[in-house]
N, C-alpha and C. Protein backbone atom coordinates (compact mmCIF):
# COMPACT_ATOMS: atom_id res chain seq x y z
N UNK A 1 -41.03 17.12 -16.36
CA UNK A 1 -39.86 17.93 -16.56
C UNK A 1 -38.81 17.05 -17.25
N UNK A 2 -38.82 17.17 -18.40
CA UNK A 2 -37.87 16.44 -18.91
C UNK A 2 -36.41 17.06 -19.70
N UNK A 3 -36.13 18.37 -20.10
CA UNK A 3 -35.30 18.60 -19.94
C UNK A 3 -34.42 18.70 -19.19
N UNK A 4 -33.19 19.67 -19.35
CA UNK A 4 -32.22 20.28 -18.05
C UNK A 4 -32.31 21.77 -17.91
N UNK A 5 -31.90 22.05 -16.80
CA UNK A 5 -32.09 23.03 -16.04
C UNK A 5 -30.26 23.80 -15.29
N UNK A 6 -30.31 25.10 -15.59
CA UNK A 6 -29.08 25.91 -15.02
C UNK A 6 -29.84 27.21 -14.05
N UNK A 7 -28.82 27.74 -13.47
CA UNK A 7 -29.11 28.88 -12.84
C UNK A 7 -29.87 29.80 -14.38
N UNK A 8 -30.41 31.22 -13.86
CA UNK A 8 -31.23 32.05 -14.85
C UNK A 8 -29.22 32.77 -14.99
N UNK A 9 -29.06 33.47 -16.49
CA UNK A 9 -27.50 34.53 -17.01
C UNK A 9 -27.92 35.61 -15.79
N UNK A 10 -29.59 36.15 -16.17
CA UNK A 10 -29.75 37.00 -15.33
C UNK A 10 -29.74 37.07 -13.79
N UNK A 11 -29.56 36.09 -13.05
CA UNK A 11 -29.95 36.02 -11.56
C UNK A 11 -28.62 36.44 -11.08
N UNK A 12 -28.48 37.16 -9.93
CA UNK A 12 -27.68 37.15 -9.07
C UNK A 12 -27.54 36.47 -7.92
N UNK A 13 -26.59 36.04 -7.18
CA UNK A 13 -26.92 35.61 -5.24
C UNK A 13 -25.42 36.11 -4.73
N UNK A 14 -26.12 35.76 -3.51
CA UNK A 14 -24.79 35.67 -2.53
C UNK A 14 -24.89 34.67 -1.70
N UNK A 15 -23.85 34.02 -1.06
CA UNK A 15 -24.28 32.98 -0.20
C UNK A 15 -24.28 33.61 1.46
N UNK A 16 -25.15 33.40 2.49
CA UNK A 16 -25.49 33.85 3.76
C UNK A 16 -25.50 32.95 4.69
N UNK A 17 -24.24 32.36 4.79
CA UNK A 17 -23.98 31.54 5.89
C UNK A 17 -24.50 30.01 4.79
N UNK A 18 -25.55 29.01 5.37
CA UNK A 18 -26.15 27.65 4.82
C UNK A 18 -26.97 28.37 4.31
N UNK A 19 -27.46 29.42 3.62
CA UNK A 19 -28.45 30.15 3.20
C UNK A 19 -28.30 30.72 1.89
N UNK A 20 -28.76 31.09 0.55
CA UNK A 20 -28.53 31.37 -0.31
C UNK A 20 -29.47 32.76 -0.85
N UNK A 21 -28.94 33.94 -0.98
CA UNK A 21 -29.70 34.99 -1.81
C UNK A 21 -29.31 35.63 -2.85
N UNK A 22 -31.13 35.56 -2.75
CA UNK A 22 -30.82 35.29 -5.07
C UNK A 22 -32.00 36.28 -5.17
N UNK A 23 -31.45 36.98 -6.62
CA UNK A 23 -32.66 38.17 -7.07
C UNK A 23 -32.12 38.08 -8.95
N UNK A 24 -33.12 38.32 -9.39
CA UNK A 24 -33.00 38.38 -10.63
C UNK A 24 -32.66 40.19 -11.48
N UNK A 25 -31.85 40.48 -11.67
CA UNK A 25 -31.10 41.66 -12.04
C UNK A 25 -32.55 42.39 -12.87
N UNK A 26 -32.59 43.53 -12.38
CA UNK A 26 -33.78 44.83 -12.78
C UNK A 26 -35.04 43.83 -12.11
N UNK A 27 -35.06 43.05 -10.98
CA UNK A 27 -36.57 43.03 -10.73
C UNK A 27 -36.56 43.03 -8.86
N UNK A 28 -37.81 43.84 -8.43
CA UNK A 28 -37.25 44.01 -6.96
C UNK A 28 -37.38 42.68 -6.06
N UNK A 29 -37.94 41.71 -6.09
CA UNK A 29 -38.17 40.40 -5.76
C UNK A 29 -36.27 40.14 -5.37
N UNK A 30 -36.15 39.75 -3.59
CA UNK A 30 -35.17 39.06 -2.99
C UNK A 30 -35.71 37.54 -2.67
N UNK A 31 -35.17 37.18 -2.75
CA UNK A 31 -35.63 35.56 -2.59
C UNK A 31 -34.59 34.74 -1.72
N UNK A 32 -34.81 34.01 -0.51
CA UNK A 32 -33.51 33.31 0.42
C UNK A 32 -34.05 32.16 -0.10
N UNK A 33 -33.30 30.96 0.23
CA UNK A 33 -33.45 29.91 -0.60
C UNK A 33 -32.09 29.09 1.02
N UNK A 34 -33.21 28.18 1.61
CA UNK A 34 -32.31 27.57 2.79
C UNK A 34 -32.73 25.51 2.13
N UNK A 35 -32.16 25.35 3.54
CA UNK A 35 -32.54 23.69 3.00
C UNK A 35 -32.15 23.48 1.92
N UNK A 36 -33.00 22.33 1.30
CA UNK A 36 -32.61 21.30 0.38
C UNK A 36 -32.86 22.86 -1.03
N UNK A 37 -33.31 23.92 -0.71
CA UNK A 37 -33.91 24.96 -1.68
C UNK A 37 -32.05 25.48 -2.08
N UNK A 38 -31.51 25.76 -1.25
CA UNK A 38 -29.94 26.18 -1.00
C UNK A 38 -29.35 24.89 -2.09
N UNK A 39 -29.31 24.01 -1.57
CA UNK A 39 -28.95 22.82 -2.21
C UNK A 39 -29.21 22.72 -3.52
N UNK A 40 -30.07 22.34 -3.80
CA UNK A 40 -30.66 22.60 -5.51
C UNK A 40 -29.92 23.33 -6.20
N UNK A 41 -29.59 25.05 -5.12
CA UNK A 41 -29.42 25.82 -6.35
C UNK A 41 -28.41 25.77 -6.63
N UNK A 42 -27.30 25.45 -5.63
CA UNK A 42 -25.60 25.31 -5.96
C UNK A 42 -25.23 24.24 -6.88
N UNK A 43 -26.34 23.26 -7.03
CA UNK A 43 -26.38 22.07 -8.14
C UNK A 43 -26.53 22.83 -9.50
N UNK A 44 -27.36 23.70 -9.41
CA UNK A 44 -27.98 24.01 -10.80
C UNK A 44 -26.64 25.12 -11.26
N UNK A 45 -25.67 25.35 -10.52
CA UNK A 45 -24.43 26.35 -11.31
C UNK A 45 -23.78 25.63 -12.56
N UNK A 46 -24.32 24.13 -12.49
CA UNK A 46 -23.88 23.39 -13.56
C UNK A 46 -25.09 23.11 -14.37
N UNK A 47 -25.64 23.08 -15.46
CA UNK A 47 -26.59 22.48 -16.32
C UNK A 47 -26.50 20.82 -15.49
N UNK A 48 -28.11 20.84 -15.15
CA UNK A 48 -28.63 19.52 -15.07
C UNK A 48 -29.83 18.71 -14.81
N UNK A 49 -29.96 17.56 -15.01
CA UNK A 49 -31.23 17.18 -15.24
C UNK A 49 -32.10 16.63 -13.93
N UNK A 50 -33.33 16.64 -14.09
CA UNK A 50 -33.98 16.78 -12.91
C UNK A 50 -33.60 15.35 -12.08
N UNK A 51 -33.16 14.72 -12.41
CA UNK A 51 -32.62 12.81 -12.44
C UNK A 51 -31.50 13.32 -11.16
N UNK A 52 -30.31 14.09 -11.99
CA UNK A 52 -29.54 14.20 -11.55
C UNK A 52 -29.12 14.67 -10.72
N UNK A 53 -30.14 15.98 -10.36
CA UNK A 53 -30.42 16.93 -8.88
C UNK A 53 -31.01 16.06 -7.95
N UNK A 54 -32.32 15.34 -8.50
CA UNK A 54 -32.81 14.21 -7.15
C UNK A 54 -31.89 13.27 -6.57
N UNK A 55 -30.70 13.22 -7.60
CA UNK A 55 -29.92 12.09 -6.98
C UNK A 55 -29.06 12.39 -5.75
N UNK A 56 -28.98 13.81 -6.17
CA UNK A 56 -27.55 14.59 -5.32
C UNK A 56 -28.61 15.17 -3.81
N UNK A 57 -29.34 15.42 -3.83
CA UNK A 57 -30.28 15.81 -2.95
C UNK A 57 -30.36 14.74 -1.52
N UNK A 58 -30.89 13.84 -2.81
CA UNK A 58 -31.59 11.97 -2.02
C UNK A 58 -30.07 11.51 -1.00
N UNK A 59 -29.07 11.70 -1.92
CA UNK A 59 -28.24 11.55 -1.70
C UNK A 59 -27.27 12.34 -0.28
N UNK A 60 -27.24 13.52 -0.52
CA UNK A 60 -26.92 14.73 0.61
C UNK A 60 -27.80 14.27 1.81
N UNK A 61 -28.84 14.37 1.43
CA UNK A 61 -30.13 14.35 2.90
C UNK A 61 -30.44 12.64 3.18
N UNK A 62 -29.62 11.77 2.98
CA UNK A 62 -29.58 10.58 2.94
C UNK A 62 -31.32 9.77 2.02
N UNK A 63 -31.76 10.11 1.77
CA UNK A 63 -33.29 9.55 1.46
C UNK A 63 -33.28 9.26 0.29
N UNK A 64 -34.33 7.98 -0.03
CA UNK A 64 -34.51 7.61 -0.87
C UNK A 64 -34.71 8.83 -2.32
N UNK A 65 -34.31 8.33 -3.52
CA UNK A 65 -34.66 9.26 -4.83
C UNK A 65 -36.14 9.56 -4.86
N UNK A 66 -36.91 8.16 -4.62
CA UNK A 66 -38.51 8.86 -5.51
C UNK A 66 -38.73 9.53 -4.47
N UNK A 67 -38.29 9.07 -2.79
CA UNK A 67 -39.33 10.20 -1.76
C UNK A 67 -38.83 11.65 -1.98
N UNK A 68 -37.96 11.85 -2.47
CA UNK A 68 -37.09 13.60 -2.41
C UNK A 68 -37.63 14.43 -3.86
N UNK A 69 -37.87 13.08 -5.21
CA UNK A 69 -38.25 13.78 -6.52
C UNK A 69 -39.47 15.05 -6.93
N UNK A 70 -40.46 14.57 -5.94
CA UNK A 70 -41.43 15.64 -6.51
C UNK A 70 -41.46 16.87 -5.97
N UNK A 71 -40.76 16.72 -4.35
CA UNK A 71 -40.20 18.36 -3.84
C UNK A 71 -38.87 18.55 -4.62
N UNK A 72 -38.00 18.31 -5.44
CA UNK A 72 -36.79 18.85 -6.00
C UNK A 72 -38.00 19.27 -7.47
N UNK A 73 -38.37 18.54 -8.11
CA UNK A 73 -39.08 19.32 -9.22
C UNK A 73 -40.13 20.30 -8.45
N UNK A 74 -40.86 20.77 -7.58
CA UNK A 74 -41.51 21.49 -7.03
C UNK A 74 -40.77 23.10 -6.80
N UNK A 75 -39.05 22.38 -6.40
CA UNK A 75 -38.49 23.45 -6.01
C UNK A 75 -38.00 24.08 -7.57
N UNK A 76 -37.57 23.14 -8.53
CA UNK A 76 -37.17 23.61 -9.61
C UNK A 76 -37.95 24.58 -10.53
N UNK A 77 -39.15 24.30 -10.54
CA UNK A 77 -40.38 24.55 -11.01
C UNK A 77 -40.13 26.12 -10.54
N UNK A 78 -40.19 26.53 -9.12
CA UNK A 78 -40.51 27.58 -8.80
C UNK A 78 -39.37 28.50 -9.15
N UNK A 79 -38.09 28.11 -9.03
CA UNK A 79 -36.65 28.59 -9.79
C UNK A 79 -37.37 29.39 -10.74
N UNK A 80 -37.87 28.30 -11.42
CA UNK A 80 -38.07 28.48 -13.11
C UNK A 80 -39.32 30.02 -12.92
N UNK A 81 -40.17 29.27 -12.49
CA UNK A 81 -41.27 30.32 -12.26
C UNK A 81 -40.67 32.23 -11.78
N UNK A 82 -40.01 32.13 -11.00
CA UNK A 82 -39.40 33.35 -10.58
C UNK A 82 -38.15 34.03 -11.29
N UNK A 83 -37.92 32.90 -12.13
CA UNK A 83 -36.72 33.46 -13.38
C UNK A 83 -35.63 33.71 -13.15
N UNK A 84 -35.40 32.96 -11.87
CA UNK A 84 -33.64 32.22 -10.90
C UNK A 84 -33.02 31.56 -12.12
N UNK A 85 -33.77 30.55 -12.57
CA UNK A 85 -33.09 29.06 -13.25
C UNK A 85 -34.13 29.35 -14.97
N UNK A 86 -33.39 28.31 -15.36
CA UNK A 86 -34.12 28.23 -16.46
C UNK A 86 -33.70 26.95 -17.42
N UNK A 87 -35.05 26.73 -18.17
CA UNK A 87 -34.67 25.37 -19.02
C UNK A 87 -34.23 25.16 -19.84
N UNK A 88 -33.84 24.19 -20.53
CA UNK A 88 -33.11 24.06 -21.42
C UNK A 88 -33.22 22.70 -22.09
N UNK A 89 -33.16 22.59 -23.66
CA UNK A 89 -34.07 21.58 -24.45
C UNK A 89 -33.07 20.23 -23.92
């Protein structure tokens, strides 16, 4: 993953307490998004790079960068996959 990454124009949420719900506008798919998943996404209201989310993550949840990197791209990935977030060159 080497670009950056923002929320999807199309997604909507609301926030639900430490909890986040998100649906992508005309599709019936609700999606909650808790944990470090919540986290991520309030990062991604800004364009940024996958570097820069592991840092804030590693960082929040006290843990090292590489142990937190491949679940923050795992989680990003699936953003992407469900058409929450999206990439950018």
């Amino acid at each position: 993953m080497t670009g950056s990454f923002v929320r999807a124009t199309r997604a909507l949420h609301r926030n639900a307490g430490p909890d986040v719900v998100a649906m992508v506008v005309g599709e019936p798919e609700v999606h909650v998004l808790s944990g470090p998943a919540a986290q991520i996404w309030r990062l991604l209201a800004e364009e940024g790079r996958i570097e820069d989310v592991t840092d804030e993550v590693a960082r929040v949840y006290q843990r090292p960068a590489e142990e937190v990197r491949a679940s923050v791209e795992d989680c990003v990935r699936t953003l992407v996959d469900r058409r929450l977030a999206e990439e950018r060159p």
